[in-house]
PDB file of N, CA and C in Angstrom:
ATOM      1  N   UNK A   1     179.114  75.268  63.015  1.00  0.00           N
ATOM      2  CA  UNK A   1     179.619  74.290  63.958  1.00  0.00           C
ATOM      3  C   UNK A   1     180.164  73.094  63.197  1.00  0.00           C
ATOM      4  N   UNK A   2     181.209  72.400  63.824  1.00  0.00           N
ATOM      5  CA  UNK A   2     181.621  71.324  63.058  1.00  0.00           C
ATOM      6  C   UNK A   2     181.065  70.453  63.390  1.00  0.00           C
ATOM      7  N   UNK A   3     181.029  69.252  62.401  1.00  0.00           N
ATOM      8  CA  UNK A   3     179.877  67.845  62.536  1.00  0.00           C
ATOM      9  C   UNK A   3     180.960  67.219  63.976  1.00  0.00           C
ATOM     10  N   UNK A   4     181.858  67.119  64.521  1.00  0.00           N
ATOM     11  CA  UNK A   4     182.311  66.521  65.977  1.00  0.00           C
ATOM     12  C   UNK A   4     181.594  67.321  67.122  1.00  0.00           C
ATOM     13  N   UNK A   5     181.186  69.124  66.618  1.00  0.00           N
ATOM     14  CA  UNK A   5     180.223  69.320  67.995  1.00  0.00           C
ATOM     15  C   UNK A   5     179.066  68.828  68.062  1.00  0.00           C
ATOM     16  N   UNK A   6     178.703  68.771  66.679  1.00  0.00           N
ATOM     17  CA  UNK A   6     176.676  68.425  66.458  1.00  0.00           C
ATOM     18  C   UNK A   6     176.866  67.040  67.302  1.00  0.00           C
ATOM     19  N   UNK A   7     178.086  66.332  66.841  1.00  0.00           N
ATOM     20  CA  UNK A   7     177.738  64.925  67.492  1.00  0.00           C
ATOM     21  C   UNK A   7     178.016  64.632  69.297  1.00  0.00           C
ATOM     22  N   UNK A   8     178.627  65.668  69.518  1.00  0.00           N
ATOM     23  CA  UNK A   8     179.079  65.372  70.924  1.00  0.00           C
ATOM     24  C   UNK A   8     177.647  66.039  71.518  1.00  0.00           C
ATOM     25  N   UNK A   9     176.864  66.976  70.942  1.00  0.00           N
ATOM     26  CA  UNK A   9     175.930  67.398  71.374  1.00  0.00           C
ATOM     27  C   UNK A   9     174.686  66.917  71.067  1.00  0.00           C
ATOM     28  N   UNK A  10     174.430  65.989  70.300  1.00  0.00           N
ATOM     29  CA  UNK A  10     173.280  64.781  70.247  1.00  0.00           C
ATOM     30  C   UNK A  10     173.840  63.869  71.117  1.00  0.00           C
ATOM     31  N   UNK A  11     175.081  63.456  71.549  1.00  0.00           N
ATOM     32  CA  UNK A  11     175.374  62.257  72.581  1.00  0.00           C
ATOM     33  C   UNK A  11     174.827  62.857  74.069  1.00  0.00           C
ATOM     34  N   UNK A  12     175.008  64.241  74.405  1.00  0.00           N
ATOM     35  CA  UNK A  12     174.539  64.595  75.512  1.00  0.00           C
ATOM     36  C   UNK A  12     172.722  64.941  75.765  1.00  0.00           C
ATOM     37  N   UNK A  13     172.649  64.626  74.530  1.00  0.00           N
ATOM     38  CA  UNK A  13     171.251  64.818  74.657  1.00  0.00           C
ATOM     39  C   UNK A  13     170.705  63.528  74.869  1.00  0.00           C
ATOM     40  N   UNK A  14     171.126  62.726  74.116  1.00  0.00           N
ATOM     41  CA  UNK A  14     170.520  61.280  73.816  1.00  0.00           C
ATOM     42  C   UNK A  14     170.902  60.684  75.419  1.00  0.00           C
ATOM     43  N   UNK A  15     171.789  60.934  75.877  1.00  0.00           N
ATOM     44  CA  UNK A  15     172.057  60.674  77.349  1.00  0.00           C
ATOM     45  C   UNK A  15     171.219  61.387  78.242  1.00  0.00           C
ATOM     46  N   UNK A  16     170.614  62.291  78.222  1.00  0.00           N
ATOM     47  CA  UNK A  16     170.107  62.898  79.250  1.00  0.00           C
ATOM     48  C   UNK A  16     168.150  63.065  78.659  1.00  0.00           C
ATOM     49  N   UNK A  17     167.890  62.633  77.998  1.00  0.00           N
ATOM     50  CA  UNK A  17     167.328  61.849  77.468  1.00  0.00           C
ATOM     51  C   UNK A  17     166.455  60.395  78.172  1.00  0.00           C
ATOM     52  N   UNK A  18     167.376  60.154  78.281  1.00  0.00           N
ATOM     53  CA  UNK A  18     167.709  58.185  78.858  1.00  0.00           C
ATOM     54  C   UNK A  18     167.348  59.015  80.253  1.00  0.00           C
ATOM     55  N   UNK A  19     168.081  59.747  80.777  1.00  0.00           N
ATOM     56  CA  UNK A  19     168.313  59.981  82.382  1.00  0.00           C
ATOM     57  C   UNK A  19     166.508  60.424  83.055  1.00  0.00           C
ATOM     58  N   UNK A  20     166.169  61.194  81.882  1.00  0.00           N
ATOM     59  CA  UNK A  20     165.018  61.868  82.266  1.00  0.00           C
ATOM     60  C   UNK A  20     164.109  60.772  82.474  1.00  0.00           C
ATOM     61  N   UNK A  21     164.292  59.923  81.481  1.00  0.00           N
ATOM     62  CA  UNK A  21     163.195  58.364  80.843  1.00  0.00           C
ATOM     63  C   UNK A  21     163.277  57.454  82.714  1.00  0.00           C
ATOM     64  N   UNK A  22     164.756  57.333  82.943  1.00  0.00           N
ATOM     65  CA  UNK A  22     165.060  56.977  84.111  1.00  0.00           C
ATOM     66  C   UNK A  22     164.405  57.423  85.255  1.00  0.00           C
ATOM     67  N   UNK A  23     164.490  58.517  85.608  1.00  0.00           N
ATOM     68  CA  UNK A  23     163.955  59.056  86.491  1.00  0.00           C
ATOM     69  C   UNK A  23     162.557  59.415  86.671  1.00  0.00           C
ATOM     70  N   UNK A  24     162.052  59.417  85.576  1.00  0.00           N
ATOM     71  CA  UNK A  24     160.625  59.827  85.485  1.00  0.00           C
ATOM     72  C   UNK A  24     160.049  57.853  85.692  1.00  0.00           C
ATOM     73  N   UNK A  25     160.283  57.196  85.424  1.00  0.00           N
ATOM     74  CA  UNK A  25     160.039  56.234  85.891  1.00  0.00           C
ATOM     75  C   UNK A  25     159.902  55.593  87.328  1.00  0.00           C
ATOM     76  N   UNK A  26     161.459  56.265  87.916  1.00  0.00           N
ATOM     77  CA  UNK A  26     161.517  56.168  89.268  1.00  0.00           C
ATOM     78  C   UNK A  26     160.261  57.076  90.261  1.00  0.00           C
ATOM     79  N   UNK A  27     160.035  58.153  89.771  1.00  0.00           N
ATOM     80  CA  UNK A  27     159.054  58.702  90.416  1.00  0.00           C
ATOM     81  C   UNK A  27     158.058  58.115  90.316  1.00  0.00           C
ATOM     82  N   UNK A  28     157.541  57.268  89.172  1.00  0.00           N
ATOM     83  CA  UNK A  28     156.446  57.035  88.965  1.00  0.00           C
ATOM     84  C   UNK A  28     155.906  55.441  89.916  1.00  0.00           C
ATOM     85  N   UNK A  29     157.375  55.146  90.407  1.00  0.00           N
ATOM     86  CA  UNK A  29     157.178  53.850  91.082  1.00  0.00           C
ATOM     87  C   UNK A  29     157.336  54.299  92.368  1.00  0.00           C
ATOM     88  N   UNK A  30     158.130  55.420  92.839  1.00  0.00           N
ATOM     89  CA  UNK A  30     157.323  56.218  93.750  1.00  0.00           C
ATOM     90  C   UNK A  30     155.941  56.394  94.546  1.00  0.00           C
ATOM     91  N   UNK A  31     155.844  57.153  93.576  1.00  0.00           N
ATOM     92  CA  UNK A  31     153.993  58.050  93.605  1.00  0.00           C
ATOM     93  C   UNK A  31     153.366  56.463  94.350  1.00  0.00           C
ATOM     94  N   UNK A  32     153.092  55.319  93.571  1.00  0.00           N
ATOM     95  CA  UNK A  32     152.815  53.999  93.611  1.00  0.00           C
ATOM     96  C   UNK A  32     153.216  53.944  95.086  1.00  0.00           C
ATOM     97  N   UNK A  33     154.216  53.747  95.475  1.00  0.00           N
ATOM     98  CA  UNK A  33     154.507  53.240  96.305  1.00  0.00           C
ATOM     99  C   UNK A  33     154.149  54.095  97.557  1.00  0.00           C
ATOM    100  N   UNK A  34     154.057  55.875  97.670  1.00  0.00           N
ATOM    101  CA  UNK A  34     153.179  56.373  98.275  1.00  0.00           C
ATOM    102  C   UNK A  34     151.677  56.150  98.286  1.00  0.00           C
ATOM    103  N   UNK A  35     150.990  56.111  97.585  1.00  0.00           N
ATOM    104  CA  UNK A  35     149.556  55.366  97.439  1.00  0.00           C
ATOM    105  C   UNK A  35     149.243  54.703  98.094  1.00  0.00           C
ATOM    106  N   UNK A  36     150.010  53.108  98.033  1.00  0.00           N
ATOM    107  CA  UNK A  36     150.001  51.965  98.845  1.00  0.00           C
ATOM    108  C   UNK A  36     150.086  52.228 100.086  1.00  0.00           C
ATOM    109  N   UNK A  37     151.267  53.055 100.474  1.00  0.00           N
ATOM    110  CA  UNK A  37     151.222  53.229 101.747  1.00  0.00           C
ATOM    111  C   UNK A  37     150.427  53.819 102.224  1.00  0.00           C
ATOM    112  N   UNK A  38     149.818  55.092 101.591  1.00  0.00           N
ATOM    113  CA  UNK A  38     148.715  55.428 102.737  1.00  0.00           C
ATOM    114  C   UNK A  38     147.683  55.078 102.796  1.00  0.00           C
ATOM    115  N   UNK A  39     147.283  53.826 101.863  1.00  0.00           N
ATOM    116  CA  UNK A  39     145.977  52.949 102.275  1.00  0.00           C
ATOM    117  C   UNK A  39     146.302  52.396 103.024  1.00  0.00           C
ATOM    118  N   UNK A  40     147.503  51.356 103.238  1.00  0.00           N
ATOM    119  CA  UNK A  40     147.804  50.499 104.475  1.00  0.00           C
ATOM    120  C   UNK A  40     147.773  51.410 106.125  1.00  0.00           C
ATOM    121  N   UNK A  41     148.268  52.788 105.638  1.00  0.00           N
ATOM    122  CA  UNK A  41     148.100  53.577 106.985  1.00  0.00           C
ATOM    123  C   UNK A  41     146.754  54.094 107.019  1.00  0.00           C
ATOM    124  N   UNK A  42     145.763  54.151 106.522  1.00  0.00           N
ATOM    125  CA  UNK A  42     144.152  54.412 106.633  1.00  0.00           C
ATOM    126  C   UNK A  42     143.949  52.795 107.448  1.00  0.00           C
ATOM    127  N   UNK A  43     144.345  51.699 106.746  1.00  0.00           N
ATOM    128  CA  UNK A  43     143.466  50.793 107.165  1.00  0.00           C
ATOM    129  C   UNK A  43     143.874  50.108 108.469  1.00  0.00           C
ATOM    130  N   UNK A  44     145.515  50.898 109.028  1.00  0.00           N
ATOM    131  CA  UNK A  44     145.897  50.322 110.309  1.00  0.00           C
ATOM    132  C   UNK A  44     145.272  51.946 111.422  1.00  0.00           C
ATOM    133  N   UNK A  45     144.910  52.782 110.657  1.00  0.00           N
ATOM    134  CA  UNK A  45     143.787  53.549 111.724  1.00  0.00           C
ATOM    135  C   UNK A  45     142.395  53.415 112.051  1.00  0.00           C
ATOM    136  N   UNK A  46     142.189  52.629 110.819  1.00  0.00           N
ATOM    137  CA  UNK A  46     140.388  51.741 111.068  1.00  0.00           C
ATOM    138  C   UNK A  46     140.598  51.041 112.307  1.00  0.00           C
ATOM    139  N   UNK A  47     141.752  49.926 112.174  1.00  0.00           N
ATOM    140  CA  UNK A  47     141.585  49.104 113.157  1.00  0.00           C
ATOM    141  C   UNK A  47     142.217  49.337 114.181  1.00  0.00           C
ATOM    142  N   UNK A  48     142.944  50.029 114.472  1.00  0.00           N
ATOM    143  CA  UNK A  48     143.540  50.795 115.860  1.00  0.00           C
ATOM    144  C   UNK A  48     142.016  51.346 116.625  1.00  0.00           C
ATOM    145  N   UNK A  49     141.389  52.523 115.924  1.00  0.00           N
ATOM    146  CA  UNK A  49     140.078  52.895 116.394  1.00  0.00           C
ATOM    147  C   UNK A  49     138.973  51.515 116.700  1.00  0.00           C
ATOM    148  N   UNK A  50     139.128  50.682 115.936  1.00  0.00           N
ATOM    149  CA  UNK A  50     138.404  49.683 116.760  1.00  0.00           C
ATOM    150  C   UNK A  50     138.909  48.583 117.345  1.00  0.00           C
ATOM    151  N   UNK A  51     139.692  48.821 117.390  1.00  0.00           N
ATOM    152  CA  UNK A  51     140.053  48.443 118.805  1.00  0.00           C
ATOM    153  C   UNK A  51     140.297  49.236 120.016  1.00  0.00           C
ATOM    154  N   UNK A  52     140.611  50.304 120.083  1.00  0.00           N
ATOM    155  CA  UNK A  52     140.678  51.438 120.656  1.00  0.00           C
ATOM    156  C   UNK A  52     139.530  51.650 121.804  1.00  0.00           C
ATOM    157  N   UNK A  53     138.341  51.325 121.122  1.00  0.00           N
ATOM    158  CA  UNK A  53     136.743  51.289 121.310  1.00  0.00           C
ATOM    159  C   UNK A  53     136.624  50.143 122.223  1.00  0.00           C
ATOM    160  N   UNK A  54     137.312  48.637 121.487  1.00  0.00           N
ATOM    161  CA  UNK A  54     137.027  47.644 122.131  1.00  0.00           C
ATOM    162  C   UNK A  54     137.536  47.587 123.625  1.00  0.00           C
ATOM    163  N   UNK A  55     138.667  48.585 123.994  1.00  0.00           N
ATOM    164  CA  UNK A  55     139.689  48.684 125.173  1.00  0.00           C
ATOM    165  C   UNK A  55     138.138  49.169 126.762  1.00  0.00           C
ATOM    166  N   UNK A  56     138.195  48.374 128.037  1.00  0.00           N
ATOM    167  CA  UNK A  56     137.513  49.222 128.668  1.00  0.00           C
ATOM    168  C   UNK A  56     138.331  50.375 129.322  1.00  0.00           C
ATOM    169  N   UNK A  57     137.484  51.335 129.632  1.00  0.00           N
ATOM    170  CA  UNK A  57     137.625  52.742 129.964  1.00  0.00           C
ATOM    171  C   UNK A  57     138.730  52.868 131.149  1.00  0.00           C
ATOM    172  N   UNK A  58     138.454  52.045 131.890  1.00  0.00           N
ATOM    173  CA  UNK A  58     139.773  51.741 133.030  1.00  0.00           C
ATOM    174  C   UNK A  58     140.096  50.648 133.273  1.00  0.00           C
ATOM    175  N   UNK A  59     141.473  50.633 133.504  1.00  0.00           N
ATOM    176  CA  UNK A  59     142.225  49.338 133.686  1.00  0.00           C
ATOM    177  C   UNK A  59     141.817  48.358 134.861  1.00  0.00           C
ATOM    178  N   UNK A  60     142.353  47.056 134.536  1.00  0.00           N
ATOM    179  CA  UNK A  60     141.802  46.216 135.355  1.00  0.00           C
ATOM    180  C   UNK A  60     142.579  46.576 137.160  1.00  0.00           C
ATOM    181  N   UNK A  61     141.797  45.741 138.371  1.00  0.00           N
ATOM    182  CA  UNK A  61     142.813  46.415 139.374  1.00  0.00           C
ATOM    183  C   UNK A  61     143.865  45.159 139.879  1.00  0.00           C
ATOM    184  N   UNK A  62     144.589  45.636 139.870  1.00  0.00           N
ATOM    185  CA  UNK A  62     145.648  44.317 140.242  1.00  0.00           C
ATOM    186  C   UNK A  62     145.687  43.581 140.784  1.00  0.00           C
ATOM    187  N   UNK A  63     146.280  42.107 140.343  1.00  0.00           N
ATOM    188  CA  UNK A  63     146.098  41.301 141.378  1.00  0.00           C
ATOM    189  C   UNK A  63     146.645  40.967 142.795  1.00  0.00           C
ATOM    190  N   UNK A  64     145.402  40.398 143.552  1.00  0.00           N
ATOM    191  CA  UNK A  64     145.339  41.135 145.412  1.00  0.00           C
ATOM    192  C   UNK A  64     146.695  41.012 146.070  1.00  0.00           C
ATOM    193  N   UNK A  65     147.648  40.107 145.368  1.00  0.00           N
ATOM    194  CA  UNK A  65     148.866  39.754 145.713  1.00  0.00           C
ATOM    195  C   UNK A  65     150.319  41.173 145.615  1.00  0.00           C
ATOM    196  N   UNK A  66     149.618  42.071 144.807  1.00  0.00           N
ATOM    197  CA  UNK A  66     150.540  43.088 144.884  1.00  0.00           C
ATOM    198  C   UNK A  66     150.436  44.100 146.008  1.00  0.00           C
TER     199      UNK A  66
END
């Protein structure tokens, strides 16, 4: 091979390379950012259920004016 392919073919590497570095990063702020969210969605089903609990069983009856 001539030294212009070796080099065009370390530039595509060294680029894709970078891309992988890129992206594997992005996932990784991802993943993170799934995490977070499903604690915040655990901890808005804690308090839905208690409140849920706090609700009485039947609604109030309207007022006599309706």
């Amino acid at each position: 091979m001539s030294e212009s392919r070796f080099e065009v073919l370390e530039t595509k590497v060294a680029f894709q390379e970078e891309l992988i570095t890129q992206l594997d990063d992005a996932l990784i702020a991802q993943q993170k950012q799934i995490t977070e969210l499903q604690l915040q969605l655990k901890v808005l089903q804690s308090e839905f259920k208690s409140l849920e609990t706090q609700m009485p069983d039947s609604p109030e009856p309207p007022p006599p004016h309706y």
